[in-house]
Protein backbone atom coordinates (compact mmCIF):
# COMPACT_ATOMS: atom_id res chain seq x y z
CA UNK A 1 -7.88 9.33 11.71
CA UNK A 2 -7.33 7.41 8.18
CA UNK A 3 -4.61 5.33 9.68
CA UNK A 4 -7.28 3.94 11.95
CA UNK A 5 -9.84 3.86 9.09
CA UNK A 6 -7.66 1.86 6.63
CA UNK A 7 -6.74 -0.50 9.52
CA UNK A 8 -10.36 -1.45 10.45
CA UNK A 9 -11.19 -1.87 6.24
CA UNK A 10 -8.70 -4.56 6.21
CA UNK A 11 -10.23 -6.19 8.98
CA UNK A 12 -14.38 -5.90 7.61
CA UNK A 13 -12.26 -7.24 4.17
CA UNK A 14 -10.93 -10.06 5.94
CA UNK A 15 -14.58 -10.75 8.06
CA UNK A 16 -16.66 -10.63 4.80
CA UNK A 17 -14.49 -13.78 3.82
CA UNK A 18 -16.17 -17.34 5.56
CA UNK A 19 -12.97 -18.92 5.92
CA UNK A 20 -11.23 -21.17 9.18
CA UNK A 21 -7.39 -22.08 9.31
CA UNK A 22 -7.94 -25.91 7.53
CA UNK A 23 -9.32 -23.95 4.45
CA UNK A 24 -8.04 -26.62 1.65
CA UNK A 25 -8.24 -24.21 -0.71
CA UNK A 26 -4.24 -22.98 0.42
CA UNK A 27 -3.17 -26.98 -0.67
CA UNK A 28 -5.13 -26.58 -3.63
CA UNK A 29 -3.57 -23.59 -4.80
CA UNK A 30 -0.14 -24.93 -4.00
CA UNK A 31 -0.79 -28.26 -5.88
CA UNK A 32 -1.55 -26.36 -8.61
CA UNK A 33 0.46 -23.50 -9.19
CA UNK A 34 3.83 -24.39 -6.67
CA UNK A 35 7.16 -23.34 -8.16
CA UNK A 36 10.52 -22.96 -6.72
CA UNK A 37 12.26 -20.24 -6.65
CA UNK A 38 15.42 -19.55 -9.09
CA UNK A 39 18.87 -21.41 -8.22
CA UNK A 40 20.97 -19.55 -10.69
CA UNK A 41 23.14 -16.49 -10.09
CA UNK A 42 21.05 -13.12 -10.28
CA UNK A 43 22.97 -10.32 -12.64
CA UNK A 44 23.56 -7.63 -10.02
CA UNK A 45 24.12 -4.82 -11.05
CA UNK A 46 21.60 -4.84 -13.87
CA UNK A 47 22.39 -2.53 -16.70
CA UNK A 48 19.63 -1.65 -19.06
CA UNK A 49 18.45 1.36 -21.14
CA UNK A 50 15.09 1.82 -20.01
CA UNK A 51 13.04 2.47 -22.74
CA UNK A 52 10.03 0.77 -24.55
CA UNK A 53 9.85 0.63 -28.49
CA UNK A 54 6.93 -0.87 -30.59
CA UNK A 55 8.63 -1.81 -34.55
CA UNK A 56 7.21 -0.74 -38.02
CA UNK A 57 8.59 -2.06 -41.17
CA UNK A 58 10.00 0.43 -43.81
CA UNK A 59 9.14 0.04 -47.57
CA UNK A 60 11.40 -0.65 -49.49
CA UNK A 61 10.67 2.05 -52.05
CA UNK A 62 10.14 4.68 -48.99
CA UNK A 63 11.79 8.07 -48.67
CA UNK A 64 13.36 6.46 -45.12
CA UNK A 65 15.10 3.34 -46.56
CA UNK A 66 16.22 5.10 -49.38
CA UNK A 67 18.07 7.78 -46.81
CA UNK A 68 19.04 5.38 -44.25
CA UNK A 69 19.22 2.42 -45.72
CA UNK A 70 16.74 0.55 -42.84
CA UNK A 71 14.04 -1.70 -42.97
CA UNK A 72 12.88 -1.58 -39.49
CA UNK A 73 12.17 1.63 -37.23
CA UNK A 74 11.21 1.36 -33.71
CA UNK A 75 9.16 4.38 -31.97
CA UNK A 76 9.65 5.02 -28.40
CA UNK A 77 6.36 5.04 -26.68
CA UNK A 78 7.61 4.63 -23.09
CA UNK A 79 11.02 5.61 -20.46
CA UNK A 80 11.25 4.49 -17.26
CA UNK A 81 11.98 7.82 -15.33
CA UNK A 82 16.05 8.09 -14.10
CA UNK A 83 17.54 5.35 -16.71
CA UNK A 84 20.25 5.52 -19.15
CA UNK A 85 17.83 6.46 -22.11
CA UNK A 86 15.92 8.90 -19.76
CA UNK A 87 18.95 10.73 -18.53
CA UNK A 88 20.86 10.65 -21.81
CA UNK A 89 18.04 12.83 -23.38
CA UNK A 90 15.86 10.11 -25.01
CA UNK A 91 11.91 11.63 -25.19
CA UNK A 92 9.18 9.50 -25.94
CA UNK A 93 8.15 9.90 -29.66
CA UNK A 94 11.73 9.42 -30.66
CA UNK A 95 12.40 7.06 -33.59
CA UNK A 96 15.54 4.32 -33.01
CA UNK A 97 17.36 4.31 -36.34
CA UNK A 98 21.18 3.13 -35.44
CA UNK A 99 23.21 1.92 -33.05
CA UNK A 100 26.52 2.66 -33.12
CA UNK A 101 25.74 3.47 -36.69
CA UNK A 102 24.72 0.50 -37.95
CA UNK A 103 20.94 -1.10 -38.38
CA UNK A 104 19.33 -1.76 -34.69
CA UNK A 105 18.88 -5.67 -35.92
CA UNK A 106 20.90 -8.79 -37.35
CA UNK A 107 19.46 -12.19 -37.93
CA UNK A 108 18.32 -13.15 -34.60
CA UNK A 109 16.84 -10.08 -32.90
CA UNK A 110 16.06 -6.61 -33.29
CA UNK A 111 14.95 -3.53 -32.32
CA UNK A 112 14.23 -3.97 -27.59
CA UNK A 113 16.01 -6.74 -27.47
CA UNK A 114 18.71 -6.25 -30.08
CA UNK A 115 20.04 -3.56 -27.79
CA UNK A 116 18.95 -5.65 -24.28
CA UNK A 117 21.88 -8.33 -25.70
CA UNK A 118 24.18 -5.12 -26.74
CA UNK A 119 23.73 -3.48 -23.75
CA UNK A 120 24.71 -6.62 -21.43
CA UNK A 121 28.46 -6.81 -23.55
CA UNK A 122 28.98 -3.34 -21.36
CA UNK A 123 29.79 -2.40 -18.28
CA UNK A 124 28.60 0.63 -15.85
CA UNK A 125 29.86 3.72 -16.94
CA UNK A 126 30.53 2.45 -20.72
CA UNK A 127 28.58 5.38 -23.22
CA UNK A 128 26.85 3.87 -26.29
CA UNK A 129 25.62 5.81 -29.11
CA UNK A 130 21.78 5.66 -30.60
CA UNK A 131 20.68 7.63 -33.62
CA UNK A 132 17.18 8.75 -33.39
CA UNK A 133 14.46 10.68 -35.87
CA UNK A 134 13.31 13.57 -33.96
CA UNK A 135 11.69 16.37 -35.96
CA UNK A 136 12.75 14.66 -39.08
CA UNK A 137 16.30 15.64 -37.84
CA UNK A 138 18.86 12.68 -37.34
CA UNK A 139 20.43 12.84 -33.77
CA UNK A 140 23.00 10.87 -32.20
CA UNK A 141 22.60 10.68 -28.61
CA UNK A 142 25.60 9.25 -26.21
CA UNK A 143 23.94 7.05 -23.52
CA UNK A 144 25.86 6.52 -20.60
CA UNK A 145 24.75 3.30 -19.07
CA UNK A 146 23.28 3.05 -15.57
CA UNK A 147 23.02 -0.08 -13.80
CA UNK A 148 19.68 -0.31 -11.47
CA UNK A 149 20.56 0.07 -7.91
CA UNK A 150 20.57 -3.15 -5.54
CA UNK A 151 18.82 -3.97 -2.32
CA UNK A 152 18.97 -7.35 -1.04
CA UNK A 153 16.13 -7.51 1.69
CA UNK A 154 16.22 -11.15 3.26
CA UNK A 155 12.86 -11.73 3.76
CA UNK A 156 10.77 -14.53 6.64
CA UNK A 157 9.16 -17.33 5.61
CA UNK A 158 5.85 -17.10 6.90
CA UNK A 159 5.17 -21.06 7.22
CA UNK A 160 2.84 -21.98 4.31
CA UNK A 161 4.51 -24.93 3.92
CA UNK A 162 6.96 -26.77 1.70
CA UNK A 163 7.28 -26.13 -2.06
CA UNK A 164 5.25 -28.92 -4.10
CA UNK A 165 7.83 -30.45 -6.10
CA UNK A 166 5.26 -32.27 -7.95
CA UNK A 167 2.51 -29.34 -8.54
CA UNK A 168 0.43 -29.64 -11.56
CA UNK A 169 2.26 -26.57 -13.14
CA UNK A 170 5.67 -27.90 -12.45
CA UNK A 171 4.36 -31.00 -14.37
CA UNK A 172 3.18 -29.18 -17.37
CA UNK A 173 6.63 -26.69 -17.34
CA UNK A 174 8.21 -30.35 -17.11
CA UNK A 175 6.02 -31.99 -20.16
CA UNK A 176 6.09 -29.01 -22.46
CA UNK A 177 9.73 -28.53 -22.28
CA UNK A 178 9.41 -25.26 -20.91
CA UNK A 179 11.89 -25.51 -18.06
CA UNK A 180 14.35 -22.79 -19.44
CA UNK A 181 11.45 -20.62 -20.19
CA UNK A 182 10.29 -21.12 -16.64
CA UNK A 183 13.93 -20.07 -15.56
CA UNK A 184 13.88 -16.79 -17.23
CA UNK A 185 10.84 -15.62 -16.00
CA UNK A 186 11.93 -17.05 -12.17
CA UNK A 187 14.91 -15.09 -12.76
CA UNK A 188 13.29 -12.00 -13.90
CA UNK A 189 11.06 -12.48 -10.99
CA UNK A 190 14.00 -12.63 -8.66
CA UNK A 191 16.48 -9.86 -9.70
CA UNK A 192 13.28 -7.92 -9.31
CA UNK A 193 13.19 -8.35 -5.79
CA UNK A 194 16.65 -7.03 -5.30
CA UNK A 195 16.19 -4.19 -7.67
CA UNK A 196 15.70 -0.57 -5.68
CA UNK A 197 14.15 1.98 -8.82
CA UNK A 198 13.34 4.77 -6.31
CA UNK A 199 16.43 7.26 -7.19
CA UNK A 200 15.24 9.77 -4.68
CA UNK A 201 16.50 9.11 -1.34
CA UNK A 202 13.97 10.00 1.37
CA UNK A 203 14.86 7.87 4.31
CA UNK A 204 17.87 6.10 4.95
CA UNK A 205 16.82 2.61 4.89
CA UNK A 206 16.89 0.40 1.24
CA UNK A 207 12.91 0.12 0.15
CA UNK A 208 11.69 1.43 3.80
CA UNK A 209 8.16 0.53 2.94
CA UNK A 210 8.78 -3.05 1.20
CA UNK A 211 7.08 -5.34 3.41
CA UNK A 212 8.25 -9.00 4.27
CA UNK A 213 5.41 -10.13 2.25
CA UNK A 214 5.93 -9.02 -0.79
CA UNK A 215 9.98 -9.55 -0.80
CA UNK A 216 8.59 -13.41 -0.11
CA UNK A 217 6.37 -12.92 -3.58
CA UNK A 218 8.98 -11.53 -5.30
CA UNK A 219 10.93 -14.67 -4.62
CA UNK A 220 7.87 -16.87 -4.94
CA UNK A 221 5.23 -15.24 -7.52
CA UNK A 222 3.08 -18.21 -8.06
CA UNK A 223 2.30 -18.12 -4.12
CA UNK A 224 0.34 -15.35 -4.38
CA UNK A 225 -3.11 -17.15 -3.98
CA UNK A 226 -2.09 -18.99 -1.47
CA UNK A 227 -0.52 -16.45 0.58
CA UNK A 228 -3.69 -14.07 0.51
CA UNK A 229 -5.79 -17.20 1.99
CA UNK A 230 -3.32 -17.71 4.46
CA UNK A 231 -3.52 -14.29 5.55
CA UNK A 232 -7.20 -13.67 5.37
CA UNK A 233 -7.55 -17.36 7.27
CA UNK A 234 -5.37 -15.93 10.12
CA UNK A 235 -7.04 -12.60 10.53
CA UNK A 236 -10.08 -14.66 10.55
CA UNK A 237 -8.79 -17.27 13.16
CA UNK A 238 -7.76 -14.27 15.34
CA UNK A 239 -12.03 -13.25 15.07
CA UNK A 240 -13.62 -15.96 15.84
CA UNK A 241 -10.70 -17.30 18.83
CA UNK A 242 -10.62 -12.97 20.07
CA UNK A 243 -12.06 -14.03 23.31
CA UNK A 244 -9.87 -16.85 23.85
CA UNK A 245 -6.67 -14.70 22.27
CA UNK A 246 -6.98 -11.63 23.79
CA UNK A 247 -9.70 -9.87 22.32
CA UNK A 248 -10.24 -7.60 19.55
CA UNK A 249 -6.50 -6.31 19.93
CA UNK A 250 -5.59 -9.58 18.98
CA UNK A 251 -7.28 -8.80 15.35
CA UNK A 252 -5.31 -5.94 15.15
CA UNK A 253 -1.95 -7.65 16.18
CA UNK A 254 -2.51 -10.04 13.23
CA UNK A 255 -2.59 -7.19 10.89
CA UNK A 256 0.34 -5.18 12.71
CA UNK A 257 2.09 -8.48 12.16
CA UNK A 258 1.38 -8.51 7.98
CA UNK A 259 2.89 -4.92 8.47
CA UNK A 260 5.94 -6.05 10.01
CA UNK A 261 5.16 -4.32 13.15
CA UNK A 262 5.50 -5.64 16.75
CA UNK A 263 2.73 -5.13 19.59
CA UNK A 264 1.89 -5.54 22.85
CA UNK A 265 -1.18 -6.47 24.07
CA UNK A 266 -3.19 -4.76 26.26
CA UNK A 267 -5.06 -7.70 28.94
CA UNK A 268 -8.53 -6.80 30.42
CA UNK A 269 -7.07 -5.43 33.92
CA UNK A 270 -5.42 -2.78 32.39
CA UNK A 271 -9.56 -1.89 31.26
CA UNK A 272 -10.81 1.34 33.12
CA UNK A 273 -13.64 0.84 35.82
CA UNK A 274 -14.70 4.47 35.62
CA UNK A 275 -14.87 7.63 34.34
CA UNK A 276 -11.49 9.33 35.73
CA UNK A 277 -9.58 5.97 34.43
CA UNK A 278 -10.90 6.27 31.02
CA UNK A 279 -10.67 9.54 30.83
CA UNK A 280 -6.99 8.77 31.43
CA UNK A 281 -7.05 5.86 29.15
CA UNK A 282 -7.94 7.66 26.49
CA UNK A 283 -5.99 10.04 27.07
CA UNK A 284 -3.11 7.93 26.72
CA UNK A 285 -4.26 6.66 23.14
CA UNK A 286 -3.77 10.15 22.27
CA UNK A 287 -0.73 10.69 23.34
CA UNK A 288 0.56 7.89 21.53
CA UNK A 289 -0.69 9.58 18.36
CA UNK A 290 1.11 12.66 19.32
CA UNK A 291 4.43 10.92 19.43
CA UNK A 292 3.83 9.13 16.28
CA UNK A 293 2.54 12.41 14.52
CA UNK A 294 5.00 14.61 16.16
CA UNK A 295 7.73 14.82 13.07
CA UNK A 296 5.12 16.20 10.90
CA UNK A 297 2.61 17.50 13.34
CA UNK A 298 2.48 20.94 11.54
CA UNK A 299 2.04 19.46 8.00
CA UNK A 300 0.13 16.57 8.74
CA UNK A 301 -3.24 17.08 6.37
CA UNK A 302 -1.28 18.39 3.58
CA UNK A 303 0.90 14.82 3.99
CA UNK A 304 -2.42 12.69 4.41
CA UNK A 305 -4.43 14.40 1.55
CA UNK A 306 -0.92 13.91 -1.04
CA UNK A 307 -0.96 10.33 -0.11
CA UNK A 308 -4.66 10.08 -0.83
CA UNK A 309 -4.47 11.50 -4.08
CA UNK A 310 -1.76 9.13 -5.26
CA UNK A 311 -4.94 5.88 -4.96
CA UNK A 312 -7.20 8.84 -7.02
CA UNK A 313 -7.38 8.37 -10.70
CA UNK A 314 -8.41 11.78 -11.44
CA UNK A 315 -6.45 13.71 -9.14
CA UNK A 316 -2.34 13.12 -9.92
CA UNK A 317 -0.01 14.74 -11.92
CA UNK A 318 -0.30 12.62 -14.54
CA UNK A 319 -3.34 13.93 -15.36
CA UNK A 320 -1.33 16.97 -16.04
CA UNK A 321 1.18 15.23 -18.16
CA UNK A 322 -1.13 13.17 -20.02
CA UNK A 323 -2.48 16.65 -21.05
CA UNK A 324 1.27 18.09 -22.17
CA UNK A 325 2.41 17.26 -25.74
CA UNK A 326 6.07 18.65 -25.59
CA UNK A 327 8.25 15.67 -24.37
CA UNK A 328 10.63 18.03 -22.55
CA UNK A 329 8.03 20.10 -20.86
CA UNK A 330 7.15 16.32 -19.38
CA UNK A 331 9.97 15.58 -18.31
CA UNK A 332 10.45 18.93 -15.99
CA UNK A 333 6.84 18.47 -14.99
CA UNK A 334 7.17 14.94 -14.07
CA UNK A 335 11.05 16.02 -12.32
CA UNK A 336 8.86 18.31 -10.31
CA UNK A 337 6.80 16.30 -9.25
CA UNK A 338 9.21 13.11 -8.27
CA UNK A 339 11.13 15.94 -5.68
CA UNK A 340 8.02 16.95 -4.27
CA UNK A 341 6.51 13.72 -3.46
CA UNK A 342 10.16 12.71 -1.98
CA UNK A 343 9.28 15.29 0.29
CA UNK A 344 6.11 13.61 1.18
CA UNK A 345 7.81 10.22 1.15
CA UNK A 346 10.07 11.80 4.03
CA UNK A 347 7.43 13.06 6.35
CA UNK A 348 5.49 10.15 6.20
CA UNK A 349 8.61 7.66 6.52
CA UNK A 350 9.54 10.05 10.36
CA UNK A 351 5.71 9.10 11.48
CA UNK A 352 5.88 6.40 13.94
CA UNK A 353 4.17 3.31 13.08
CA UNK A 354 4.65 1.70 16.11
CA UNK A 355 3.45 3.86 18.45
CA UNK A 356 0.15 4.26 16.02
CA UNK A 357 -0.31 0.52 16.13
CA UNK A 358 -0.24 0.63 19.97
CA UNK A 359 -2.38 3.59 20.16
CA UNK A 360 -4.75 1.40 18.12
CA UNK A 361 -4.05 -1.70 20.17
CA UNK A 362 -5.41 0.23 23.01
CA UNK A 363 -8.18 1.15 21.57
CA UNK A 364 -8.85 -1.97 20.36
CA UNK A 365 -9.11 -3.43 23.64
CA UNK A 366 -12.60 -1.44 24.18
CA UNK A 367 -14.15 -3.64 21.31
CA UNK A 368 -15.42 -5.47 24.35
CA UNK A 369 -19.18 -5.86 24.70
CA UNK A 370 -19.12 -7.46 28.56
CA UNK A 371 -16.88 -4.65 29.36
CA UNK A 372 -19.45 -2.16 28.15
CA UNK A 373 -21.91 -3.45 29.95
CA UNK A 374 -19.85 -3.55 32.82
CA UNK A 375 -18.51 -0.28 32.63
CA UNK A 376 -21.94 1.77 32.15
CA UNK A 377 -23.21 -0.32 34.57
CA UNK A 378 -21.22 1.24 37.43
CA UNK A 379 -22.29 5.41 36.04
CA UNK A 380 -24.48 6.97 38.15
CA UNK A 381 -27.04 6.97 35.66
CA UNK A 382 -30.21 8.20 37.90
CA UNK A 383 -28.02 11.01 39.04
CA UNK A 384 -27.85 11.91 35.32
CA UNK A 385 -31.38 11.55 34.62
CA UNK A 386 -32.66 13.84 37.91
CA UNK A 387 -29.95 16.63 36.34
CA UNK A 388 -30.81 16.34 32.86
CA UNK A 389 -30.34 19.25 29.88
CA UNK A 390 -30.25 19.44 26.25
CA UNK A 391 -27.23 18.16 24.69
CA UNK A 392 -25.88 19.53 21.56
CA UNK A 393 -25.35 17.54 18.94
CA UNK A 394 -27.79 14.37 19.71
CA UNK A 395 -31.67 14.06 19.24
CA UNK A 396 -32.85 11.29 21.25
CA UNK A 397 -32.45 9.22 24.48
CA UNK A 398 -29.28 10.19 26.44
CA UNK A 399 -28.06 8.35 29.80
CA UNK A 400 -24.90 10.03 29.92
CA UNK A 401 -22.70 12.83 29.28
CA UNK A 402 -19.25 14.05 30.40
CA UNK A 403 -16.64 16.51 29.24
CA UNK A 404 -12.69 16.17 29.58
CA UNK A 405 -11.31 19.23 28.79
CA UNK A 406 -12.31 19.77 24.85
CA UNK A 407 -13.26 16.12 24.76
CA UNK A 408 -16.88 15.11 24.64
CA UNK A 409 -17.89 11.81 25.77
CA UNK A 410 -21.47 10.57 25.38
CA UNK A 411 -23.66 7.58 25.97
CA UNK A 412 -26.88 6.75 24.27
CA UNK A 413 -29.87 5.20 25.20
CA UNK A 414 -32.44 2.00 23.84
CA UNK A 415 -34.29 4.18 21.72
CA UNK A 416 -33.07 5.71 18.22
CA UNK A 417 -30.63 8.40 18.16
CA UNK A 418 -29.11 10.98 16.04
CA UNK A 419 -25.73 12.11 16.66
CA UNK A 420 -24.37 15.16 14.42
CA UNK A 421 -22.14 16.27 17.40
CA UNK A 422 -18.05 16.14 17.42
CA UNK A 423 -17.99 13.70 19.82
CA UNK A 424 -15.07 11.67 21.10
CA UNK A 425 -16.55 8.97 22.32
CA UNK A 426 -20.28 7.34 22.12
CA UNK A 427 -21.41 4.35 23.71
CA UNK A 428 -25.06 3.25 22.49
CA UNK A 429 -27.17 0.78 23.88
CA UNK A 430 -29.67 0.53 21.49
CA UNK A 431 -30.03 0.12 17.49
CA UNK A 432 -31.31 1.81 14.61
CA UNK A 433 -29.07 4.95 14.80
CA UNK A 434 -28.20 7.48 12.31
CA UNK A 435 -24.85 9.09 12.74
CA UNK A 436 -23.70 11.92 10.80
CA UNK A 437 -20.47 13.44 12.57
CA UNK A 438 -18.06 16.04 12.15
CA UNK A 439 -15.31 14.44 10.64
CA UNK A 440 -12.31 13.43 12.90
CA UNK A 441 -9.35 15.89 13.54
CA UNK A 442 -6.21 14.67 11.56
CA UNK A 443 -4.07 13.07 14.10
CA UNK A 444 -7.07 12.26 16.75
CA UNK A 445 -9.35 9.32 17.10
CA UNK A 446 -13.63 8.84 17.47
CA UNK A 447 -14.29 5.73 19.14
CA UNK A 448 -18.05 4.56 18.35
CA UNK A 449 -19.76 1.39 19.93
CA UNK A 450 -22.85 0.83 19.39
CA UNK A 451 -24.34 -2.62 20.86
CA UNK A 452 -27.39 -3.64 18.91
CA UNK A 453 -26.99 -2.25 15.49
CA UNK A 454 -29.30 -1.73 12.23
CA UNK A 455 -27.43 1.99 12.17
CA UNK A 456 -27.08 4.59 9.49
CA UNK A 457 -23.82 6.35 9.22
CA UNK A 458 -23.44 9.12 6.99
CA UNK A 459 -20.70 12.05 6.00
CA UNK A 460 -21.00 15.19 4.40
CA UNK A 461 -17.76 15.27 2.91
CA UNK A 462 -18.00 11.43 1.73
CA UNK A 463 -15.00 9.98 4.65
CA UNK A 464 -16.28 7.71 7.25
CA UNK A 465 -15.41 9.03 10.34
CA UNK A 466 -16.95 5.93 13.10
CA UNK A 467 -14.39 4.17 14.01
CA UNK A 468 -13.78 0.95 16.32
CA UNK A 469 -17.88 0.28 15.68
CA UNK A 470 -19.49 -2.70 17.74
CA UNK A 471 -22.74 -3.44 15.92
């Protein structure tokens, strides 16, 4: 299940960094690069046009400044999708000639910022007219303006500590006379992080997917460094204290936290002593997937395999845009697009996060080599042995085998094994295993534990598919 595989990712991340929670390099970062946030009042609503220019300068002896009269142009090379300038009609390739008929410059700005300044003398609702060059034909467009929706998300501090007055940056801002530079960007920084650009609605919440910790970096951009070592020290802290803290759930509580999600953890009475109980147990991970999965249980692949091409560079529509010259064939394409991925947005925004974090929490709890030990300990492994046949999907030593309806459970032995079989669960003793399983139903879980290592796993169709591996 790739909810499971991206949790357990973050967590080898996190491991593969040596780290314990009096890392100095947090206070280092913070002495460095500590800002406070912006104290001024934050322009809500923000009007702007929404377009990107780049400026060439007209000769004076050319055909276009003896027509218009100009000595700068400015080419639009970029609209952010749903502004004024996109929903007034403005295509990229257009050419900015006039506003309001006259030159888009005086003596102190032009051309992007000549019409930022303009544009913040309006109001919402107020129409201002651009002239543009399109197919050597002079248009004036009316733009009605559109101020940028507004979502104030308070936001938890998560305890880093106190903002360095005194950082070395702050000092240098100080020095430099750069404090109203600073300013503007801390107020760029900061109207950002009340600014909503989604203008499809797909749940009913304000930024349903914003987490708490980047609201905080919104408000605090210079924290970034900091706040990443803070994390990865407390994921790490949960490792190497999981005995002490509740065990491997305890990991994945950490990272539920970071994703603004509450838990409960699961203590080691609650472990099953035999087959019957974790058959049950089990049982009950899945149904906790079931309830998380049920809004979009019939469409759940197509809804998994969308949101996996959106992190694929070679597999998104704007491949197919960058591959579509006509501006207004673009647009529709990229319109298309926007309302079918808001219907992605939805289905994935009903799936229950909490229930798949305590579906993983259980699981979690497994990741528990004493347990293990315990637990096969108690099979009636000679039984097995006296009774044995040929199980599909494994080539080697096998001490036990069960089935739970269409489940498949299975437990290796100390020598080397092979499993190819879609198995739900395997338990291996030894090392130096190669596993190349089916991959894992969407919606359904593979639990792998395997207690001495040195293994091989392998996937036709490129997607790991062990999941929750002790090694």
């Amino acid at each position: 299940m790739k909810n499971l595989v991206l949790i357990f990712l973050i967590i080898l991340i996190a491991l593969t960094v040596k780290s314990n929670s009096s890392d100095s390099l947090i206070e280092q970062s913070l002495n460095m690069f500590d800002l406070d946030l912006y104290k001024g009042q934050v322009e809500t609503p923000k009007l702007r046009l929404g377009h990107y220019s780049y400026e060439f300068a007209v000769d004076s002896n050319s055909e276009l400044n003896q027509k218009y009269n100009i000595k700068h142009l400015y080419k639009i090379w970029h609209i952010l999708p749903h502004t004024s300038a996109d929903e007034a009609g403005l295509l990229i390739g257009d050419t900015l000639i006039y506003l309001e008929g006259k030159p888009i410059y005086d003596s102190t700005s032009r051309g992007d910022d000549y019409l930022e300044y303009y544009t913040q003398t309006k109001k919402e609702g107020d129409i201002i007219k651009l002239s543009v060059l399109r197919n050597n034909e002079l248009i004036e467009i009316p733009i009605k303006l559109i101020a940028i929706k507004i979502s104030v998300l308070k936001f938890i501090d998560p305890g880093i500590g106190e903002i360095k007055k005194d950082s070395w940056l702050q000092k240098k801002i100080n020095e430099l006379g750069l404090t109203d530079w600073a300013d503007s960007i801390k107020k760029q920084m900061a109207e950002a992080s009340v600014s909503d650009y989604n203008k499809i609605a797909y749940s009913d919440k304000p930024n349903p997917w914003r987490l708490n910790a980047i609201t905080y970096l919104h408000r605090y951009p210079m924290r970034i460094g900091a706040y990443s070592r803070y994390i990865v020290n407390d994921i790490w802290d949960a490792y190497n204290n999981s005995e002490a803290n509740g065990g491997f759930q305890n990991i994945i509580g950490r990272i539920a936290k970071y994703n603004d999600l509450e838990f409960n953890a699961v203590t080691i009475k609650n472990k099953p002593n035999n087959i019957n109980e974790l058959n049950l147990f089990l049982a009950s991970i899945q149904s906790e997937l079931d309830k998380a999965y049920s809004p979009v249980k019939d469409s759940l692949g197509y809804v998994i395999n969308e949101l996996l091409k959106l992190l694929q560079n070679d597999d998104n529509y704007e491949t197919e845009l960058a591959k579509t010259k006509n501006e207004t064939e673009r647009k529709r394409i990229r319109n298309e697009y926007e309302q079918r991925l808001a219907g992605v947005f939805r289905k994935a925004n009903s799936v229950d996060l909490k229930s798949i974090i305590g579906g993983i929490i259980k699981l979690s709890s497994l990741i528990d080599k004493s347990w293990l030990i315990d637990f096969i300990g108690k099979l009636p492994l000679k039984e097995f042995e006296k009774n044995y046949y040929v199980i599909p999907g494994v080539e080697g030593e096998v001490l036990y085998f069960w089935v739970d309806g269409n489940k498949k459970y299975i437990i290796g032995g100390k020598k080397t094994n092979r499993y190819t079989g879609n198995f739900n669960l395997i338990i291996d003793v030894g090392g130096d295993d190669i596993y190349e399983t089916e991959p894992v139903k969407y919606g359904s879980f593979r639990f792998i534990a395997d207690m001495q290592g040195n293994d091989t796993y392998l996937d036709k169709n490129g997607e790991g598919s062990g999941l929750g591996c002790i090694d």
